[in-house]
C-alpha atoms as a PDB file:
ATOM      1  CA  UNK A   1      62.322  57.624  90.910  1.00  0.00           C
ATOM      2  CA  UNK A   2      59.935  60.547  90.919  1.00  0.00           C
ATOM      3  CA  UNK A   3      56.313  59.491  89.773  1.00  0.00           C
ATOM      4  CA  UNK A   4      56.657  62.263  86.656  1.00  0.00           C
ATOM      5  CA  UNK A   5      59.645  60.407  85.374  1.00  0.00           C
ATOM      6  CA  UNK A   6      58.522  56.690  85.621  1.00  0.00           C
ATOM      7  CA  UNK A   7      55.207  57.946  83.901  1.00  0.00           C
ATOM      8  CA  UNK A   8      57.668  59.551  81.329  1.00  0.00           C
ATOM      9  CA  UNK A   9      59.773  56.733  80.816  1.00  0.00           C
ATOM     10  CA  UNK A  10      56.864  54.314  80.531  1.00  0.00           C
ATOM     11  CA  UNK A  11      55.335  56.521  77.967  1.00  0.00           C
ATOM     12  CA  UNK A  12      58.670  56.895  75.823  1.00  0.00           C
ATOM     13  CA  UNK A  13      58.532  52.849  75.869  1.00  0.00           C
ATOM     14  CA  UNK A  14      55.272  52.926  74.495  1.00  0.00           C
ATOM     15  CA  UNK A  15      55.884  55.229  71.710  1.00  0.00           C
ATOM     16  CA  UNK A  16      59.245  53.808  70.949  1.00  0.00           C
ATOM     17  CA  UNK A  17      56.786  50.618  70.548  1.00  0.00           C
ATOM     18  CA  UNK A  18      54.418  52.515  68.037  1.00  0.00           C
ATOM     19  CA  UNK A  19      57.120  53.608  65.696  1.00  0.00           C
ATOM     20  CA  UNK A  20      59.423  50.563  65.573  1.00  0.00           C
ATOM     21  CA  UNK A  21      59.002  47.879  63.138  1.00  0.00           C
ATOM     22  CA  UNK A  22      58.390  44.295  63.722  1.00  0.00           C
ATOM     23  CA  UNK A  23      62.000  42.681  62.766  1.00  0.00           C
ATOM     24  CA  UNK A  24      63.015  40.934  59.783  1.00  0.00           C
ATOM     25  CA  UNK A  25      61.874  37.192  59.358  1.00  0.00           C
ATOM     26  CA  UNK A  26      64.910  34.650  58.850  1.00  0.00           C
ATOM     27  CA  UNK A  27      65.599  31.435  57.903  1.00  0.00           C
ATOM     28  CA  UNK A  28      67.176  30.555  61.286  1.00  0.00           C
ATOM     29  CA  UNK A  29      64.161  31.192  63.053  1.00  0.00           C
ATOM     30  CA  UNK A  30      63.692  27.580  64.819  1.00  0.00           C
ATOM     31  CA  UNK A  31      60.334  28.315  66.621  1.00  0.00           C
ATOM     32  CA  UNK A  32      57.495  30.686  66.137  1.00  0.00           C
ATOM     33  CA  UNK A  33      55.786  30.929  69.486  1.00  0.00           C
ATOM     34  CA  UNK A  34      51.999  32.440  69.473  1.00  0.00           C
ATOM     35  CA  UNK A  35      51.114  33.940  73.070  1.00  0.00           C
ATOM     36  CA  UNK A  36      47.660  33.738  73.423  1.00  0.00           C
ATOM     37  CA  UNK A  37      45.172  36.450  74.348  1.00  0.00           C
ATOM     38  CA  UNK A  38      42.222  36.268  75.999  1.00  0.00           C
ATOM     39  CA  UNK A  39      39.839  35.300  72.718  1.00  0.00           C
ATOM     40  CA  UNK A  40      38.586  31.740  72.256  1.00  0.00           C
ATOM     41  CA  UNK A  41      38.199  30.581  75.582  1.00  0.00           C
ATOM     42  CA  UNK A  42      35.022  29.683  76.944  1.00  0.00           C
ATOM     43  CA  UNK A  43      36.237  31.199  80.768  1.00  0.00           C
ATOM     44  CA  UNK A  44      36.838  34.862  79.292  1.00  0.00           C
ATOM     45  CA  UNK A  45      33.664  36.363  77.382  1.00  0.00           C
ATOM     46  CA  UNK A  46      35.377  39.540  75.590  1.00  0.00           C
ATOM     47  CA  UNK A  47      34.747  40.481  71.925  1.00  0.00           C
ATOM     48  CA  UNK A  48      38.185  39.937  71.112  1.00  0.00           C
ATOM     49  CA  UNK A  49      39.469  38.621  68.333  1.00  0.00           C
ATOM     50  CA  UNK A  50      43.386  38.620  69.690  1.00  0.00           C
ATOM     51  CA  UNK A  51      44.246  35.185  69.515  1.00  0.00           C
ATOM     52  CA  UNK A  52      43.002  35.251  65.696  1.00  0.00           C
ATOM     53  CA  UNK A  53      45.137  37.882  64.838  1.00  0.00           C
ATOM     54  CA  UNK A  54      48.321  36.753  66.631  1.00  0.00           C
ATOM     55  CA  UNK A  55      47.760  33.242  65.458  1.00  0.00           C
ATOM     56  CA  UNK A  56      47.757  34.851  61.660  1.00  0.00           C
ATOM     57  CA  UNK A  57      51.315  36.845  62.451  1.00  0.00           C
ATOM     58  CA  UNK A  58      52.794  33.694  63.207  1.00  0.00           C
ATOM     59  CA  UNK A  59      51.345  31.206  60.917  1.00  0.00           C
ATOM     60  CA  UNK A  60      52.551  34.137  58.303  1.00  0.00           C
ATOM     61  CA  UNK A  61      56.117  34.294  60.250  1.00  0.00           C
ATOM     62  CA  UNK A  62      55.999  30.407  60.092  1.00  0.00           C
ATOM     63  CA  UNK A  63      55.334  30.279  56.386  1.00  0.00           C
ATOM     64  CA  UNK A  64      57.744  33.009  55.796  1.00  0.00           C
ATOM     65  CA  UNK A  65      60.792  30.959  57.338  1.00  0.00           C
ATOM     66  CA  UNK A  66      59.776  28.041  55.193  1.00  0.00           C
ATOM     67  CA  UNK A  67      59.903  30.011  52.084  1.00  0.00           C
ATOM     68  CA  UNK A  68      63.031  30.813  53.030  1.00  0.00           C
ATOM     69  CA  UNK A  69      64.499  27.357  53.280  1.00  0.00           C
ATOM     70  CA  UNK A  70      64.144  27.219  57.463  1.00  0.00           C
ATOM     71  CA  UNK A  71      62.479  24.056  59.254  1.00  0.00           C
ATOM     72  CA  UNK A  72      60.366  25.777  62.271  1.00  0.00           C
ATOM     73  CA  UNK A  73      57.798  24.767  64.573  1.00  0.00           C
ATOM     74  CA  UNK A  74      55.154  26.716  65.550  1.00  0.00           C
ATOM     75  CA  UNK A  75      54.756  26.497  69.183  1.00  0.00           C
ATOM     76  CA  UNK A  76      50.833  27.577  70.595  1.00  0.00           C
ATOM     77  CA  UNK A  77      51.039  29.042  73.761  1.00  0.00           C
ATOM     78  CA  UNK A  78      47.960  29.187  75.691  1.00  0.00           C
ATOM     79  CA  UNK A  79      44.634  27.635  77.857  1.00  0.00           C
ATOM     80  CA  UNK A  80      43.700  24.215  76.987  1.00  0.00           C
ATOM     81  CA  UNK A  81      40.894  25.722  74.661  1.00  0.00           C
ATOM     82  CA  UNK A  82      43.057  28.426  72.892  1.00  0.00           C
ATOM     83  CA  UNK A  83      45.031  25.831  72.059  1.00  0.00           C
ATOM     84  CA  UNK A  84      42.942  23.889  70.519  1.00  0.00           C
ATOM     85  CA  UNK A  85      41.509  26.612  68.404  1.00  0.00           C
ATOM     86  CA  UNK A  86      45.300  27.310  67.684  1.00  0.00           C
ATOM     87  CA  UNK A  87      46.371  24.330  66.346  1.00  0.00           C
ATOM     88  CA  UNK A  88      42.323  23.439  64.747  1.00  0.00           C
ATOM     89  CA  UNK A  89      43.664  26.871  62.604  1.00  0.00           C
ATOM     90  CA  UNK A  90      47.132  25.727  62.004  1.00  0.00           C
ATOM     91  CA  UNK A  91      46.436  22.234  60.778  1.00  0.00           C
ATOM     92  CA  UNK A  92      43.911  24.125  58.403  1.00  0.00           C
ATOM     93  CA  UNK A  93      46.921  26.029  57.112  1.00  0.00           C
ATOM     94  CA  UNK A  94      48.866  22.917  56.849  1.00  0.00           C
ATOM     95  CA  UNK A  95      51.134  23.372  59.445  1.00  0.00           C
ATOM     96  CA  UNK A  96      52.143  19.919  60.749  1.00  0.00           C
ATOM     97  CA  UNK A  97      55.165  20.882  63.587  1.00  0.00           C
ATOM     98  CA  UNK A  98      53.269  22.408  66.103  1.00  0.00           C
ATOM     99  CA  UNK A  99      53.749  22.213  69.981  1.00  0.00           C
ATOM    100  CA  UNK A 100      51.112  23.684  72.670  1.00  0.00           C
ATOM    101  CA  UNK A 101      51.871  24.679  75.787  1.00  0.00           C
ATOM    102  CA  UNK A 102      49.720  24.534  77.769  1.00  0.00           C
ATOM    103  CA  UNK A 103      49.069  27.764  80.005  1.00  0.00           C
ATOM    104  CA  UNK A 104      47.221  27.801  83.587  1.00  0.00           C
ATOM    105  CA  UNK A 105      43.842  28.501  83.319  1.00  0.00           C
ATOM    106  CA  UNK A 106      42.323  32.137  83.459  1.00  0.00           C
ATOM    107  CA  UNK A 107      42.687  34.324  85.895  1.00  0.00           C
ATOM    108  CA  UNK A 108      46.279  32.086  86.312  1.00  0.00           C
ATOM    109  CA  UNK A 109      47.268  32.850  82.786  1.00  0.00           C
ATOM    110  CA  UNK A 110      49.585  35.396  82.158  1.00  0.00           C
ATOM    111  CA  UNK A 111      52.088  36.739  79.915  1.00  0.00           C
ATOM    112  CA  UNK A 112      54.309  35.585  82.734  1.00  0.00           C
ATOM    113  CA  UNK A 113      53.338  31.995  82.554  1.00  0.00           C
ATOM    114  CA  UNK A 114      53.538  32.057  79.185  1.00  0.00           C
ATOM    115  CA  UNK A 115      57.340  32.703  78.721  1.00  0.00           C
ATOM    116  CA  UNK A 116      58.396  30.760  81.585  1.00  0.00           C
ATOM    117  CA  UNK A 117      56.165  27.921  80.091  1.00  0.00           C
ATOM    118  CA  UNK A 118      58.484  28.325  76.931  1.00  0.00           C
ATOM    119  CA  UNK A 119      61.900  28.394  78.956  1.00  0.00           C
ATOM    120  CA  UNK A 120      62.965  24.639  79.028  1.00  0.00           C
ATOM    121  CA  UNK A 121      61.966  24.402  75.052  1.00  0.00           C
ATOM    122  CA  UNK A 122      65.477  24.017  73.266  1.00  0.00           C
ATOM    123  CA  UNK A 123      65.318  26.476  70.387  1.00  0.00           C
ATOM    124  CA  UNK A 124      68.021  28.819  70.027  1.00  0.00           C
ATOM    125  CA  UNK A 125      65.896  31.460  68.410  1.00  0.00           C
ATOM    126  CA  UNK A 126      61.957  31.798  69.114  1.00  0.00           C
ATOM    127  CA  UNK A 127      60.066  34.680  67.496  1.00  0.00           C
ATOM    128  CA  UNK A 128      57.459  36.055  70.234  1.00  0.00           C
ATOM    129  CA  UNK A 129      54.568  36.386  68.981  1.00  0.00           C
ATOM    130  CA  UNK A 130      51.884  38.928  70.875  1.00  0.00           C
ATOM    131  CA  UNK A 131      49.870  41.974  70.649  1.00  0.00           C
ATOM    132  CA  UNK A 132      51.999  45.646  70.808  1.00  0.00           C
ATOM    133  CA  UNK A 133      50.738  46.926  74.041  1.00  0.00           C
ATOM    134  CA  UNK A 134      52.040  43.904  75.581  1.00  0.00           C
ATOM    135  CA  UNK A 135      55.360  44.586  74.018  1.00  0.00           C
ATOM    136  CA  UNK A 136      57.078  46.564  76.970  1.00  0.00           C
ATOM    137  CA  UNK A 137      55.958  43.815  79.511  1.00  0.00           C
ATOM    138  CA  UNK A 138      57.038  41.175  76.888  1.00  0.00           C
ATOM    139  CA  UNK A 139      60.331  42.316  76.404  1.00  0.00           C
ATOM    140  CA  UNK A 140      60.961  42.422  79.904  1.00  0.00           C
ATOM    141  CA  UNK A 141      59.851  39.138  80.630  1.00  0.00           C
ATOM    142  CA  UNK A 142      61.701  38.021  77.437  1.00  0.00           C
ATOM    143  CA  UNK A 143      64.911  39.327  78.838  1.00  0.00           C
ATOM    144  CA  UNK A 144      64.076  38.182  82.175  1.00  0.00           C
ATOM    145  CA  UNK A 145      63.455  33.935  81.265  1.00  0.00           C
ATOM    146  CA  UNK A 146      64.993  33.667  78.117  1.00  0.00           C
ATOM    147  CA  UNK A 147      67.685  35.247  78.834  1.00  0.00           C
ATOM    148  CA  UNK A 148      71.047  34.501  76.768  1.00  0.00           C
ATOM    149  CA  UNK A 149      68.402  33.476  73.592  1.00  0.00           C
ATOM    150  CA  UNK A 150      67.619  35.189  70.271  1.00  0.00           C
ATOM    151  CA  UNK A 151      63.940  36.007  71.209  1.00  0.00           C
ATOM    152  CA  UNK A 152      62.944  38.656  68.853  1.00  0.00           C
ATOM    153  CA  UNK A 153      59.010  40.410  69.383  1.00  0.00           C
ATOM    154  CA  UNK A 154      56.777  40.114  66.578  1.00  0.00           C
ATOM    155  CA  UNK A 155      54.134  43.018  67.312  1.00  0.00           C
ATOM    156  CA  UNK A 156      50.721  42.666  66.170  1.00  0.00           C
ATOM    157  CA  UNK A 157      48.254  46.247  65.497  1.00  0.00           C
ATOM    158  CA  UNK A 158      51.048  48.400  66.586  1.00  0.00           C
ATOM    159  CA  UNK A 159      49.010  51.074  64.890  1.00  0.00           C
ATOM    160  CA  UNK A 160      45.779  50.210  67.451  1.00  0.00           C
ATOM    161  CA  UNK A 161      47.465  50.552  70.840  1.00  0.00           C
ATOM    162  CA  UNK A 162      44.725  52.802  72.602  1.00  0.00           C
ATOM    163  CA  UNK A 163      45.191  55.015  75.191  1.00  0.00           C
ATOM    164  CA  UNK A 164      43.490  52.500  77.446  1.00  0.00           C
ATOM    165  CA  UNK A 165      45.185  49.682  77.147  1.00  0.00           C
ATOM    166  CA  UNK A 166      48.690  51.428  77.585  1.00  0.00           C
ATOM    167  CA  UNK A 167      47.402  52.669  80.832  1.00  0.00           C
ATOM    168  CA  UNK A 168      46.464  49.185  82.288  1.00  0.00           C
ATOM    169  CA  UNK A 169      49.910  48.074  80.957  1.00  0.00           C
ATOM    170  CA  UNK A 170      51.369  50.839  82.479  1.00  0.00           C
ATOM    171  CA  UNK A 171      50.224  49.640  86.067  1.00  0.00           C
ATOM    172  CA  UNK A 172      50.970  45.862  85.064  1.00  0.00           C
ATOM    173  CA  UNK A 173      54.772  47.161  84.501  1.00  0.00           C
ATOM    174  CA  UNK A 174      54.552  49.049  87.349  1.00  0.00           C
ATOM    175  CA  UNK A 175      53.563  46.463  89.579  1.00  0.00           C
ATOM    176  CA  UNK A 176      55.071  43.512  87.973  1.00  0.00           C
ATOM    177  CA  UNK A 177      58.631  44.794  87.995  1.00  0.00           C
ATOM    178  CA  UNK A 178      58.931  47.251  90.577  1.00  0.00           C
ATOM    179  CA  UNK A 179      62.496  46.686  91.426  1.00  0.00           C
ATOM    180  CA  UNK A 180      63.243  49.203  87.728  1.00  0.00           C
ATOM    181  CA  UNK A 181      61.424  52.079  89.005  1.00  0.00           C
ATOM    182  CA  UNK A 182      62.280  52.287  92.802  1.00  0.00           C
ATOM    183  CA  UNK A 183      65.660  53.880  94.184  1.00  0.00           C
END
């Protein structure tokens, strides 16, 4: 494939991203898994707040199947320490079925880990929980280890994808999976 058009078809995912809308929350929902970012662990010094705000998505997604008569458990995905920020947060919230994962630590960590580290888990339908310019790379990963599951993305600041951070996960796709954009 010609450089031009995997640069085109990269960027078409990325605005398809921008304008969709995160899907409807349902009572079958059986897990709500949070994929970390790199906030709140002591490794990674960023001035992120990522793991906050994807932790809020799915406590709301958690409470939201609840309300609507389902029984989930909200699954933390992440390093020892997000974790344990995670699920500090969720008890606060009252949220009493929760599972961590526990993720490699950083630079191990990866989106990658993440959803293989939720493969074995036995719930039929998982809502993904994770930032939108990781959406793309999700969704391929999604397809890739879950495979045969109802995995829908939840997409957090879909309006506050900058231009930078579609670039570097432009080259993560890239290199990651280059068996989609090679003839």
């Amino acid at each position: 494939m010609l450089f031009a058009d995997l640069q085109k078809k990269l960027t078409d995912e990325f605005d398809k991203v921008k304008l969709e809308k995160n899907p409807k929350v349902t009572q079958d929902i059986e897990a709500v898994v949070v994929l970390s970012g790199e906030s709140q662990d002591p490794a990674i010094k960023t001035g992120l707040h990522d793991n906050e705000e994807r932790l809020a998505e799915g406590i709301r997604i958690y409470k939201k199947v609840v309300d609507l008569g389902g029984f989930p458990t909200l699954i933390l995905n992440g390093t020892h320490p997000q974790n344990a920020f995670m699920e500090e947060e969720s008890r606060k919230q009252k949220i009493d079925k929760i599972i961590a994962v526990k993720n490699p630590p950083y630079p191990k960590a990866s989106t990658k880990t993440q959803i293989q580290g939720i493969m074995n888990l036995s719930f039929k339908k998982m809502a993904i929980v994770t930032h939108a310019y990781h959406g793309p790379r999700s969704r391929r990963y999604t397809n890739k280890f879950l495979s045969g599951r109802d995995a829908p993305l939840f997409l957090v600041n879909r309006n506050k994808m900058s231009k930078g951070e579609i670039k570097i996960e432009m080259q993560k796709i890239k290199e990651y999976f280059p068996e989609e954009f090679t003839n």
